[in-house]
Protein backbone atom coordinates (compact mmCIF):
# COMPACT_ATOMS: atom_id res chain seq x y z
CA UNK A 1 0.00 0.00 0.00
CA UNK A 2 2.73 2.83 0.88
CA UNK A 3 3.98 2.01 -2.81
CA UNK A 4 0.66 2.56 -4.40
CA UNK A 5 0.33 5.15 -2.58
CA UNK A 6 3.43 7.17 -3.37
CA UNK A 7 2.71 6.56 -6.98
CA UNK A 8 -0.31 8.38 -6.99
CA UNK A 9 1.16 10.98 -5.04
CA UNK A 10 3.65 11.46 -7.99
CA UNK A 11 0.69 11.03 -10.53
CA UNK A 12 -0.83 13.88 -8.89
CA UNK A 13 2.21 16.28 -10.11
CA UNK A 14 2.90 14.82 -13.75
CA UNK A 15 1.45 17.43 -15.59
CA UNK A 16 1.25 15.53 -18.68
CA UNK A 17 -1.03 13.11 -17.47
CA UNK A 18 -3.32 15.67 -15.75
CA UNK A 19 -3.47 17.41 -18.96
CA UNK A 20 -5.03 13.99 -20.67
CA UNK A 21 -7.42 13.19 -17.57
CA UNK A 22 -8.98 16.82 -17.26
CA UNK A 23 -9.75 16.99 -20.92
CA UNK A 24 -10.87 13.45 -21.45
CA UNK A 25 -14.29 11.68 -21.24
CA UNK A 26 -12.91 8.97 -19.37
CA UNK A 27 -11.21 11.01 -16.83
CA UNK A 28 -13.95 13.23 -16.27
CA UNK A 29 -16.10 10.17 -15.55
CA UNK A 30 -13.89 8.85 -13.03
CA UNK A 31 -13.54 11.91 -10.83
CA UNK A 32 -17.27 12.43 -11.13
CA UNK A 33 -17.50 10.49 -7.94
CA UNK A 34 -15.47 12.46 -5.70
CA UNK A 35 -15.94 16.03 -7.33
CA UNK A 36 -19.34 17.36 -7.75
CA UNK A 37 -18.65 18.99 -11.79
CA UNK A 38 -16.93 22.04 -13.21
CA UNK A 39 -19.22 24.58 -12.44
CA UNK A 40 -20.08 26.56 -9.43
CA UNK A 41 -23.89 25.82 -10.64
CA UNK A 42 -22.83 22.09 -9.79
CA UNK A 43 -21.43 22.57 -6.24
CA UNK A 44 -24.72 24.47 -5.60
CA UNK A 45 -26.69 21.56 -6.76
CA UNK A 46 -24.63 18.63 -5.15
CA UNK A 47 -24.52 21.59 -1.33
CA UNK A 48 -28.34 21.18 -1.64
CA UNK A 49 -28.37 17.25 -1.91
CA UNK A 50 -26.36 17.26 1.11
CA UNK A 51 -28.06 19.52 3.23
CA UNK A 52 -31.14 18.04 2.74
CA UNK A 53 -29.97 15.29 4.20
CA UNK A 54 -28.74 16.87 7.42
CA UNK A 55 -25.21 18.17 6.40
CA UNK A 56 -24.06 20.54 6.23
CA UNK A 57 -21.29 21.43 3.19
CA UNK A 58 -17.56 23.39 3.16
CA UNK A 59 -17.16 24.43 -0.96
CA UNK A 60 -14.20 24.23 -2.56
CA UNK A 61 -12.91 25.56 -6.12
CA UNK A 62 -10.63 23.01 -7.09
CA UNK A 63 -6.70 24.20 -8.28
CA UNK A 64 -3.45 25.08 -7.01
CA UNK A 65 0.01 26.57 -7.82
CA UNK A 66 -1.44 29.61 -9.95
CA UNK A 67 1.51 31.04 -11.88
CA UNK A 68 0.27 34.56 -12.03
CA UNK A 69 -1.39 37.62 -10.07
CA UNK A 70 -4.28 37.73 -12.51
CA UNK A 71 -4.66 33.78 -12.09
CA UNK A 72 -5.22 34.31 -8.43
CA UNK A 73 -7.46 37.24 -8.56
CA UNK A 74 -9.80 34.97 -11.22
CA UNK A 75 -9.55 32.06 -8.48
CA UNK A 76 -10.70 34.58 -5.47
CA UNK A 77 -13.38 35.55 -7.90
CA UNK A 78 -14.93 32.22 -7.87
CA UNK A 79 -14.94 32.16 -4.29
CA UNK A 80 -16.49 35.74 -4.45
CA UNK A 81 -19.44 34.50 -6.48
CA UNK A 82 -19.91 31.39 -4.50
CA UNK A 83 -20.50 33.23 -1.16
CA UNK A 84 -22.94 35.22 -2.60
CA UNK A 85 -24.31 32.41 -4.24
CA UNK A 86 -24.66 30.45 -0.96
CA UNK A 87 -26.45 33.25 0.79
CA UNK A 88 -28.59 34.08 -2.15
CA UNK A 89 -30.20 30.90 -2.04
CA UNK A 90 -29.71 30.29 2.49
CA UNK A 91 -27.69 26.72 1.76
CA UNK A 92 -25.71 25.70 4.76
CA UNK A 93 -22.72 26.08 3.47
CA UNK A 94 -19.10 27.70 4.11
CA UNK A 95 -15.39 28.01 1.75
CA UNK A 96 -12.33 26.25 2.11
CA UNK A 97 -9.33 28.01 -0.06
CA UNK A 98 -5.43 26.76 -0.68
CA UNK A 99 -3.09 29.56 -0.65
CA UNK A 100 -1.25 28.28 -3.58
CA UNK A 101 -4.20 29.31 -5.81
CA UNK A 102 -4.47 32.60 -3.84
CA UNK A 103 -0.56 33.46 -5.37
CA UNK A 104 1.05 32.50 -2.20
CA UNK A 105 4.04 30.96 -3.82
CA UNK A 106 4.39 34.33 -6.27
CA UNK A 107 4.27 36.64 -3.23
CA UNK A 108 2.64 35.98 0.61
CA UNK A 109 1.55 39.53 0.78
CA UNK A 110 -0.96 39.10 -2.40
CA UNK A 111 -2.13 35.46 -0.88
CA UNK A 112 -2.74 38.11 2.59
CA UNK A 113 -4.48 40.87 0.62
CA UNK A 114 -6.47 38.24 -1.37
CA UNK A 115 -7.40 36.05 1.89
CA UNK A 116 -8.55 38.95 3.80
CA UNK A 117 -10.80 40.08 1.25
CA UNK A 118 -12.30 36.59 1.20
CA UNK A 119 -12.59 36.42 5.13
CA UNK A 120 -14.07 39.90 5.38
CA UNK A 121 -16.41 38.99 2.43
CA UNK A 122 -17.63 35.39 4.20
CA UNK A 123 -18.02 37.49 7.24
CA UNK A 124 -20.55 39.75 5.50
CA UNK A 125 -22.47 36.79 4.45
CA UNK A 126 -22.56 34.88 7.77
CA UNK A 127 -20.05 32.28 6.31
CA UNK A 128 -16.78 31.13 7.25
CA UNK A 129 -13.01 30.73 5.29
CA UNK A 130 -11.09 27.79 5.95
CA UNK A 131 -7.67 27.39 4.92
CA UNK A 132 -6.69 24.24 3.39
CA UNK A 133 -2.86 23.25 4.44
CA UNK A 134 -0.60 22.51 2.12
CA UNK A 135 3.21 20.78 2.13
CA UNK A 136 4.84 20.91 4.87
CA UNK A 137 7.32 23.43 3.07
CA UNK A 138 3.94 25.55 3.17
CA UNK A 139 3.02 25.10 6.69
CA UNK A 140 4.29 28.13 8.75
CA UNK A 141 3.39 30.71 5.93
CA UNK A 142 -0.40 29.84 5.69
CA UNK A 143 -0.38 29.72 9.54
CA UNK A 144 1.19 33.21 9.72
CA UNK A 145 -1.34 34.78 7.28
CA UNK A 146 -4.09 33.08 9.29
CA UNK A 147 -3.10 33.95 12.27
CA UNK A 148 -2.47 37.80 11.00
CA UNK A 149 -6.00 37.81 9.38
CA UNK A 150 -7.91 36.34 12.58
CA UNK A 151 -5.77 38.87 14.61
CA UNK A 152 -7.81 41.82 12.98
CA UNK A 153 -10.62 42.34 15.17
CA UNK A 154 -13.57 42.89 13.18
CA UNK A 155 -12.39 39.31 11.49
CA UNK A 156 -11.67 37.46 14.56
CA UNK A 157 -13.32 34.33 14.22
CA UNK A 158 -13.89 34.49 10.96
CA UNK A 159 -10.99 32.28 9.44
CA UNK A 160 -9.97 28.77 10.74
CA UNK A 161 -6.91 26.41 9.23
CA UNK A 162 -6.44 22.67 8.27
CA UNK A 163 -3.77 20.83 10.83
CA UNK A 164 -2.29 17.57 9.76
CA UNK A 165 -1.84 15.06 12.20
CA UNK A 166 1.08 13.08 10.81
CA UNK A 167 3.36 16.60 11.13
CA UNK A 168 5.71 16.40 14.31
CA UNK A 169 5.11 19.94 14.52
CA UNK A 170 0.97 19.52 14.94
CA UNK A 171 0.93 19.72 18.61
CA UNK A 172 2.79 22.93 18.90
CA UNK A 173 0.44 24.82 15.91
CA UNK A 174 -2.99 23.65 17.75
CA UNK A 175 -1.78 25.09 21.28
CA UNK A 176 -0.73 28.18 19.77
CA UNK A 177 -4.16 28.05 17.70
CA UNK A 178 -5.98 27.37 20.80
CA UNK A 179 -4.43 30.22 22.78
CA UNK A 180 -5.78 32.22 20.10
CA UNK A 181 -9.10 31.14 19.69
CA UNK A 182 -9.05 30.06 16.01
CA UNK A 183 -11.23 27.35 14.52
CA UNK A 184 -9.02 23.71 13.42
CA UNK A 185 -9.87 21.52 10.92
CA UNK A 186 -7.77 18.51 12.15
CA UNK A 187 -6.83 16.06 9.27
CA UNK A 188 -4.17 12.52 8.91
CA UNK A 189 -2.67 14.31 5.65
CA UNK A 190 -2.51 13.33 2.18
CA UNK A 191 0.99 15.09 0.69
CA UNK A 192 4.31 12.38 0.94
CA UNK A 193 6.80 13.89 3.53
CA UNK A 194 10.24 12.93 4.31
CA UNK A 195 10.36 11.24 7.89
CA UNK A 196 12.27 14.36 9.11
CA UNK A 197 8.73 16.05 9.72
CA UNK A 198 6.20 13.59 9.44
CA UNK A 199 5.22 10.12 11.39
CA UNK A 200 6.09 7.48 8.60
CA UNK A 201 4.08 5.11 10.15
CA UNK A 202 0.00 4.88 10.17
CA UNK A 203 0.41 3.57 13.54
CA UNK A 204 1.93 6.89 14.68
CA UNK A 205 0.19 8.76 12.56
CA UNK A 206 -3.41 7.61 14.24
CA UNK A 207 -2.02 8.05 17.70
CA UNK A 208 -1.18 11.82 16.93
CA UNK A 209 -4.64 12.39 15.61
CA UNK A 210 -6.51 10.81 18.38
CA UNK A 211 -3.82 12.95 20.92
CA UNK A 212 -4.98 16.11 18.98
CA UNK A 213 -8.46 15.46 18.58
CA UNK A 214 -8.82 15.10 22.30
CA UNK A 215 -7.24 18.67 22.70
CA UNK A 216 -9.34 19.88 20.11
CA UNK A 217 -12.70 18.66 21.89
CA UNK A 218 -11.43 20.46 25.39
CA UNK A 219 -11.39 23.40 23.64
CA UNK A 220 -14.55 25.97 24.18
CA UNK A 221 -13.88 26.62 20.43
CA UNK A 222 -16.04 25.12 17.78
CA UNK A 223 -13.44 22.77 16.00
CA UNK A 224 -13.64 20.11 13.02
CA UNK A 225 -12.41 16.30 12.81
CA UNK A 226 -12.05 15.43 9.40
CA UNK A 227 -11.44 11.47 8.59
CA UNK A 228 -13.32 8.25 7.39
CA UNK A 229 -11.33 6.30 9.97
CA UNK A 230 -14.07 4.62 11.63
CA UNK A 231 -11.22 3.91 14.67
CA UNK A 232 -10.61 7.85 14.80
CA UNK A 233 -14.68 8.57 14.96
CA UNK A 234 -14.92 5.67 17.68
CA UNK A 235 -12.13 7.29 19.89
CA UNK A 236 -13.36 10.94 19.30
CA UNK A 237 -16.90 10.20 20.16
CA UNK A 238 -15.41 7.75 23.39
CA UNK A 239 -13.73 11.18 24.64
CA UNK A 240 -16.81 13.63 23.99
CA UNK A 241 -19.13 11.50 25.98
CA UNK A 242 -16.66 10.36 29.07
CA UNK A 243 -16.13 14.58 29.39
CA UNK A 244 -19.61 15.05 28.87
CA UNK A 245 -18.58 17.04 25.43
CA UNK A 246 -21.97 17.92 24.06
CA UNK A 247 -22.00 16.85 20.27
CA UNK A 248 -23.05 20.30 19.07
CA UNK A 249 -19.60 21.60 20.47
CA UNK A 250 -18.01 19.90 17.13
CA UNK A 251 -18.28 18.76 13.97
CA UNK A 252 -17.03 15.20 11.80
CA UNK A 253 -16.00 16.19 8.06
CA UNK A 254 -16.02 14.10 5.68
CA UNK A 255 -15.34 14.26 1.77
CA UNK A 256 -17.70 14.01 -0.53
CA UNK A 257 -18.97 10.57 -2.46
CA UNK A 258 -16.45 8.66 0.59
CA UNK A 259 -18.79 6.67 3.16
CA UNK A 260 -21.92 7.96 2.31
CA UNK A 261 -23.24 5.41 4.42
CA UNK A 262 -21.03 6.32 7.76
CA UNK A 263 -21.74 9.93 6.80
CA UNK A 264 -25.50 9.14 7.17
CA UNK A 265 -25.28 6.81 10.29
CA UNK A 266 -23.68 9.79 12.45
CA UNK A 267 -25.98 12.28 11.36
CA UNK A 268 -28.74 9.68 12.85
CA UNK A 269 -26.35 9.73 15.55
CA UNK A 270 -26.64 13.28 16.71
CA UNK A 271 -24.03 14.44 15.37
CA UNK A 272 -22.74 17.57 13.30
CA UNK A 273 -21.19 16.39 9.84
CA UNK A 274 -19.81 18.33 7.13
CA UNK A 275 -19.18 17.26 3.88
CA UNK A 276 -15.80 18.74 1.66
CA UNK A 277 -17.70 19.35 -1.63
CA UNK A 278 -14.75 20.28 -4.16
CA UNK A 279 -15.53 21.48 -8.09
CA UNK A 280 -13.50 23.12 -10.78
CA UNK A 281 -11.84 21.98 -14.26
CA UNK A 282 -8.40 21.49 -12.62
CA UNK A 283 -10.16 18.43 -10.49
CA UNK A 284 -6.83 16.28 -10.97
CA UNK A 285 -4.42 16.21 -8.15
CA UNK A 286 -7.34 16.20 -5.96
CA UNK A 287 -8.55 13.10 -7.44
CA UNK A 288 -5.20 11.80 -6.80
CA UNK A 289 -5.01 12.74 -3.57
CA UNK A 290 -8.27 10.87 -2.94
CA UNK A 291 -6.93 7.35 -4.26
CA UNK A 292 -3.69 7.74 -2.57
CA UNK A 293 -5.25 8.61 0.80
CA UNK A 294 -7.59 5.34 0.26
CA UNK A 295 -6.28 2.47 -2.43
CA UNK A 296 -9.89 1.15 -2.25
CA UNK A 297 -11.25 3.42 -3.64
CA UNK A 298 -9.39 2.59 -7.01
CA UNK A 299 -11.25 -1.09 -6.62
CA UNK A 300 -14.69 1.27 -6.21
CA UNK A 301 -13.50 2.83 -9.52
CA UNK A 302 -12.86 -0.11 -11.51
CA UNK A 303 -15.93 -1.89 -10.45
CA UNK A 304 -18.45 0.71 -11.41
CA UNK A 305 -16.33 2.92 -14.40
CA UNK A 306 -18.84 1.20 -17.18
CA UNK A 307 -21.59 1.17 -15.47
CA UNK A 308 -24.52 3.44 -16.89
């Protein structure tokens, strides 16, 4: 499995092949699955189907690694036009945004100017901005420019980050995050890092997210635990009811068209789930992502590619 799995992690960079799959039928059939279609019209469509059945939905617009200002500006856009979208038609629904596509690799202050925009915007509209986390190479930038735009006090509250649980550095990021009050989605991770600043093994790897989770539910603040790990959910919901942790302090995320059923048992359950709805063209390296984070689902794939 760890070789499978690094092989689609290095599928999801060969541009090449990404080129093929985003243009071809074929490709666009198989990601159909885990992404919801190419327009923003289809994210609206696939937020509704979720939150009529109890869910509630975190949008994002799919891409990464823009290459120029105007690129990033075009991205925001979308995100623009989806809040308003969102409120327009009262879904229950909030953004999550990678820096990357916000310019952060052409210049941090544009990925700040752009990101504040968004968070004041989502504030305006009762929403919320989560920042996805990237690489590890990535990690103490996008924290920085979180933690500057949550420091602004009309936006306090308003932004909340990604952590990944398989980073030796986690524990440190959620205290500070804690100390300042700002929202965690808490996540295993899905990039390939070198053993100098990530858990190699799964073993470790669960243990650290279970160990964070738990500091995440002590927390007064209103936090996310996003996995499919039916161990993980077990542990997490052992915790909340030994501390008496009401189950409307938190929420389970999950991504979308990945145990639909489990998604559906815990909202029967009680509990607050929240499903990553992703769209956009450039759906490839997510799709990657997806089958390297779970090998099963390439089975899934096979087994129902030609059916109608």
């Amino acid at each position: 499995m760890p070789l499978l799995r690094s092989a689609f992690i290095a599928l999801s960079k060969n541009r090449s092949v990404r080129g093929w799959c985003e243009h071809s039928r074929i490709g666009r059939r198989l990601s159909s699955r885990f992404v919801a279609g190419t327009q923003i019209g289809d994210a609206l469509l696939a937020t509704q189907s979720v939150n009529n059945q109890g869910m509630s939905v975190t949008l994002d617009s799919l891409g990464e690694d823009v290459t120029s200002e105007l690129e990033a500006r075009e991205a925001a856009e979308t995100y623009h036009q989806v809040l308003d979208c969102v409120a327009a038609q009262t879904l229950n629904a909030n953004i999550s945004v990678k820096l990357t596509q916000m310019g952060l690799k052409l210049s941090p202050e544009l990925a700040y100017n752009i990101t504040e925009g968004l968070a004041r915007h989502a504030k305006q509209k009762g929403s919320f901005l989560r920042i996805d986390m990237e690489d590890s190479s990535l990690t103490q930038v996008t924290l920085d420019i979180v933690r500057r735009v949550h420091a602004l006090p009309e936006l306090r509250g308003s932004i909340g980050v990604v952590i990944q649980a398989y980073l030796y550095r986690s524990q440190g990021d959620i205290e500070q995050l804690l100390a300042e009050g700002i929202r965690v989605r808490l996540c295993k991770g899905a990039y390939k890092e070198p053993a100098e600043v990530a858990f190699p093994r799964k073993h470790d790897v669960d243990a650290n997210f279970i160990r964070l989770g738990k500091m995440l539910l002590d927390s007064p603040v209103y936090h996310g635990l996003a996995t499919h790990d039916e161990a993980m959910i077990a542990a997490a919901k052992a915790y909340a009811t030994e501390h008496n942790i009401d189950p409307s302090r938190f929420e389970f995320q999950m991504l979308y068209g990945i145990r639909r059923d489990l998604q559906r048992q815990l909202v029967n359950e009680g509990y607050n789930i929240r499903v990553y709805v992703p769209f956009g063209s450039r759906w490839y390296a997510y799709f990657m992502r997806r089958l390297a984070e779970r090998p099963a689902n390439v089975l899934f794939l096979a087994k129902n590619l030609f059916r109608s």
